[in-house]
C-alpha atoms as a PDB file:
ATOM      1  CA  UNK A   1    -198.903  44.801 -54.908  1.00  0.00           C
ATOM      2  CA  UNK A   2    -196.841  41.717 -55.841  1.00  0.00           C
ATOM      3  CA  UNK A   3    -199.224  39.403 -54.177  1.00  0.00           C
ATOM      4  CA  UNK A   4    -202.006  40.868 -56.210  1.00  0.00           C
ATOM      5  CA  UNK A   5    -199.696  40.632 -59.701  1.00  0.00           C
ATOM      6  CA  UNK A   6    -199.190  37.151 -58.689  1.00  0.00           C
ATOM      7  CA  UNK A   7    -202.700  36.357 -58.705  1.00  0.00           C
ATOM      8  CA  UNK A   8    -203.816  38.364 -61.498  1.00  0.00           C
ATOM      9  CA  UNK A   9    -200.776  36.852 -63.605  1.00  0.00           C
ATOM     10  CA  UNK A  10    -201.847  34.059 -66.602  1.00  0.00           C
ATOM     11  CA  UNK A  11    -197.993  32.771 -65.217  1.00  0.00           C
ATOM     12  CA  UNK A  12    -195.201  34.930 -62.885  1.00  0.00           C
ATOM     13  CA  UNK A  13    -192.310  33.412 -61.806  1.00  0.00           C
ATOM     14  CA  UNK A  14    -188.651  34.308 -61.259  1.00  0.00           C
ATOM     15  CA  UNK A  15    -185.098  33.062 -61.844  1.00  0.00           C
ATOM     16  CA  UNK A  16    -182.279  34.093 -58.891  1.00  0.00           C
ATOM     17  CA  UNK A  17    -179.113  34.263 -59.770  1.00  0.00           C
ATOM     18  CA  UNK A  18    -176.886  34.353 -56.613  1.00  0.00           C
ATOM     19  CA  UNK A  19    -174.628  37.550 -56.327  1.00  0.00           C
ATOM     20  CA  UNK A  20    -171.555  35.197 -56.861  1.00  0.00           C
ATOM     21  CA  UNK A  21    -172.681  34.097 -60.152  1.00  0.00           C
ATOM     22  CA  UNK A  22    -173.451  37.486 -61.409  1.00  0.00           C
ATOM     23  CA  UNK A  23    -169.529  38.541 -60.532  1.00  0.00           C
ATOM     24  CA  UNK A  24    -168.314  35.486 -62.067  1.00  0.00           C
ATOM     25  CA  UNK A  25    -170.395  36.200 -65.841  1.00  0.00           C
ATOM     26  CA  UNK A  26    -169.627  39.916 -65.138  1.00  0.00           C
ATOM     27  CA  UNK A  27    -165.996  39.369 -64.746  1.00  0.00           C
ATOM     28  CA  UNK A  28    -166.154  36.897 -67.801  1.00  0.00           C
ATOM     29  CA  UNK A  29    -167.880  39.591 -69.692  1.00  0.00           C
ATOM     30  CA  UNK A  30    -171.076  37.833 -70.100  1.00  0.00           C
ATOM     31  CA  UNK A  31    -173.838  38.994 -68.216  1.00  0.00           C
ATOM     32  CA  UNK A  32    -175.731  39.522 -71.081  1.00  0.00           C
ATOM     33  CA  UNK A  33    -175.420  35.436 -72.032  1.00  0.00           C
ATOM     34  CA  UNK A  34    -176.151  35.179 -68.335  1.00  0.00           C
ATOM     35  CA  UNK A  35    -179.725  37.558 -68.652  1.00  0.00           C
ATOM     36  CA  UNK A  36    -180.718  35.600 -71.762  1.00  0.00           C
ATOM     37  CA  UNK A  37    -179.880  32.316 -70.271  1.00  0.00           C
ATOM     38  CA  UNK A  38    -182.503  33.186 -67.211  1.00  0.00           C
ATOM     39  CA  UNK A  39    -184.814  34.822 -69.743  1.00  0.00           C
ATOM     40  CA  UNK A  40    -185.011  31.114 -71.747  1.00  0.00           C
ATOM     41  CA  UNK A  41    -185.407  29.334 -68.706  1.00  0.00           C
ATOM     42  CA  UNK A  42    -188.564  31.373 -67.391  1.00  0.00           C
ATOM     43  CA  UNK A  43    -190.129  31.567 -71.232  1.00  0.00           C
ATOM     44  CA  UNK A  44    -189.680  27.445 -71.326  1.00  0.00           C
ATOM     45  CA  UNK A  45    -191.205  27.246 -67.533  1.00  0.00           C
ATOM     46  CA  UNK A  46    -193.641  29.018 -68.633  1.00  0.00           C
ATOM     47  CA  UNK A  47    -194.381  26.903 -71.499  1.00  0.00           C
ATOM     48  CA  UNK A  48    -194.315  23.628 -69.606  1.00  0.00           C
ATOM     49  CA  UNK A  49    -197.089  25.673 -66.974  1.00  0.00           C
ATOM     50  CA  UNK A  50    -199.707  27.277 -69.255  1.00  0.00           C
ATOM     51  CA  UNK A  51    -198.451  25.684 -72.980  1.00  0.00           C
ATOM     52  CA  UNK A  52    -196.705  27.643 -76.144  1.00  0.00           C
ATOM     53  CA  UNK A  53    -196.779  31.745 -74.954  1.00  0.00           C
ATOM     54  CA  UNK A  54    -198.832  33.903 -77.370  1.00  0.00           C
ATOM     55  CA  UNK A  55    -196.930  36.797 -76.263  1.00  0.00           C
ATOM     56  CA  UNK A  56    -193.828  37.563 -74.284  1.00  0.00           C
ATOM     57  CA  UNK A  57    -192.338  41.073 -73.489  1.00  0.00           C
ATOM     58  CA  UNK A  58    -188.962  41.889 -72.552  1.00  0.00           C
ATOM     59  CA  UNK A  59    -187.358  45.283 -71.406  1.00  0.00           C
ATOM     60  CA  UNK A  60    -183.929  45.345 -73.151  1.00  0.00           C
ATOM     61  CA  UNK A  61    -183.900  45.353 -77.120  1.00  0.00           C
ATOM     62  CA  UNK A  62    -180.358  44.691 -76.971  1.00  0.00           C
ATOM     63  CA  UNK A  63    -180.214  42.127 -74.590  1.00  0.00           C
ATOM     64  CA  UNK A  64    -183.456  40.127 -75.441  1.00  0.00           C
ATOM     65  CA  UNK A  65    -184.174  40.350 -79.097  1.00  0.00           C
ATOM     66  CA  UNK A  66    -181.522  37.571 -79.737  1.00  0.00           C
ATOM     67  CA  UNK A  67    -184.116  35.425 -78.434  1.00  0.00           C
ATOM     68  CA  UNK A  68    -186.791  35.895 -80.858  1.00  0.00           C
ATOM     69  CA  UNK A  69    -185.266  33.023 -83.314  1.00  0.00           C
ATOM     70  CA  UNK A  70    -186.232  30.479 -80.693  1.00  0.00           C
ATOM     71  CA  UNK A  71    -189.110  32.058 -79.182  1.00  0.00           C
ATOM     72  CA  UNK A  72    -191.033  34.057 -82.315  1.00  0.00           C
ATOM     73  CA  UNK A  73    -193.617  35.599 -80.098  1.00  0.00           C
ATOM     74  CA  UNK A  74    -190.909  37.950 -77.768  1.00  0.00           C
ATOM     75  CA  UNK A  75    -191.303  41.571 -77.990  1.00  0.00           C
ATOM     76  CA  UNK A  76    -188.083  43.227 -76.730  1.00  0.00           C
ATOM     77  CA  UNK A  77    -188.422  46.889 -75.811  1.00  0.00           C
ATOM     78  CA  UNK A  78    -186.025  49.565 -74.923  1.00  0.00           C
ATOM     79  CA  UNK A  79    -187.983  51.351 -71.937  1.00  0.00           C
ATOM     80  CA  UNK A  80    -190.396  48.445 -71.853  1.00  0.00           C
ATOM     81  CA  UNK A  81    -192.085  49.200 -68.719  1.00  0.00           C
ATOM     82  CA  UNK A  82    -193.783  52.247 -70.744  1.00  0.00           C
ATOM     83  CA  UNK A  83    -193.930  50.033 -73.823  1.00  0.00           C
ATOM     84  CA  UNK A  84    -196.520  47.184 -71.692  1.00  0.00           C
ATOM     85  CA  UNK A  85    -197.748  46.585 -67.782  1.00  0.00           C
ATOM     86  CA  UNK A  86    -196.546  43.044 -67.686  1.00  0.00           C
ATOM     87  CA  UNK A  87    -192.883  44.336 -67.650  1.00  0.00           C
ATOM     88  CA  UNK A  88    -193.994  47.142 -64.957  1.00  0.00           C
ATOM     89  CA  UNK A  89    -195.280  44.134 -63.307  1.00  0.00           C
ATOM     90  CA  UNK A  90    -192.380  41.864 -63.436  1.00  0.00           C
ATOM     91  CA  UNK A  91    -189.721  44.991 -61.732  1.00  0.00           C
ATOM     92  CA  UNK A  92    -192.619  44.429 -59.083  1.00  0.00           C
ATOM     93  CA  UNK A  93    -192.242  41.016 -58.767  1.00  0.00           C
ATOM     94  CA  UNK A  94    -188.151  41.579 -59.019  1.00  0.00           C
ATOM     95  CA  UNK A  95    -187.858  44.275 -56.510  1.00  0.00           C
ATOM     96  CA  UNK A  96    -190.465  42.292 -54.074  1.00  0.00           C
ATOM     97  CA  UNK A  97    -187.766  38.958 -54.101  1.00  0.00           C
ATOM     98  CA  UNK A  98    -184.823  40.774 -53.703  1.00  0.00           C
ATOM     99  CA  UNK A  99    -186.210  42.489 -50.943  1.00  0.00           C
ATOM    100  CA  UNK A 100    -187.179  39.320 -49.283  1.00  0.00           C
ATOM    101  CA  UNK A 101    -183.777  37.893 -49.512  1.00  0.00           C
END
């Protein structure tokens, strides 16, 4: 399924964080600054790859909605994977990586 996302996708790509970094933001209390960090740096790949994003949905109101001073076109969701398929599709993607590592 994640090979066919990945060539159905406009743009897919992912951003690893290795487990030491995650304990390090965790134990700093940012992991949140940490998931918005990643989230900028895919939205601007993605930019550089296809041009300016005409729509970009994230699962985590909380988290992500910060983000939509820089980047106008993000749509953060609570529950996003019910709220649009291309966050369904991302876990996909997600789950398929960390598998593989």
């Amino acid at each position: 399924l994640a090979r066919a996302i990945d060539e159905l996708a406009a743009f897919a790509a992912l951003e690893v964080a290795s487990v030491a970094t995650i304990d390090a933001r965790v134990a700093a209390g940012e992991l949140n600054v940490l998931e918005r960090e990643l989230a900028t740096a895919l939205i601007e790949r993605c930019e550089r790859a296809i041009g300016p994003c005409a729509r970009i949905v994230a699962d985590g109101a909380a988290v992500f909605g910060p983000l939509r001073a820089a980047h106008p076109t993000l749509e953060a969701h609570n529950s996003g994977e019910a709220v649009h398929v291309a966050v369904a599709a991302a876990s996909i993607l997600a789950k398929a990586r960390r598998d593989a590592l």
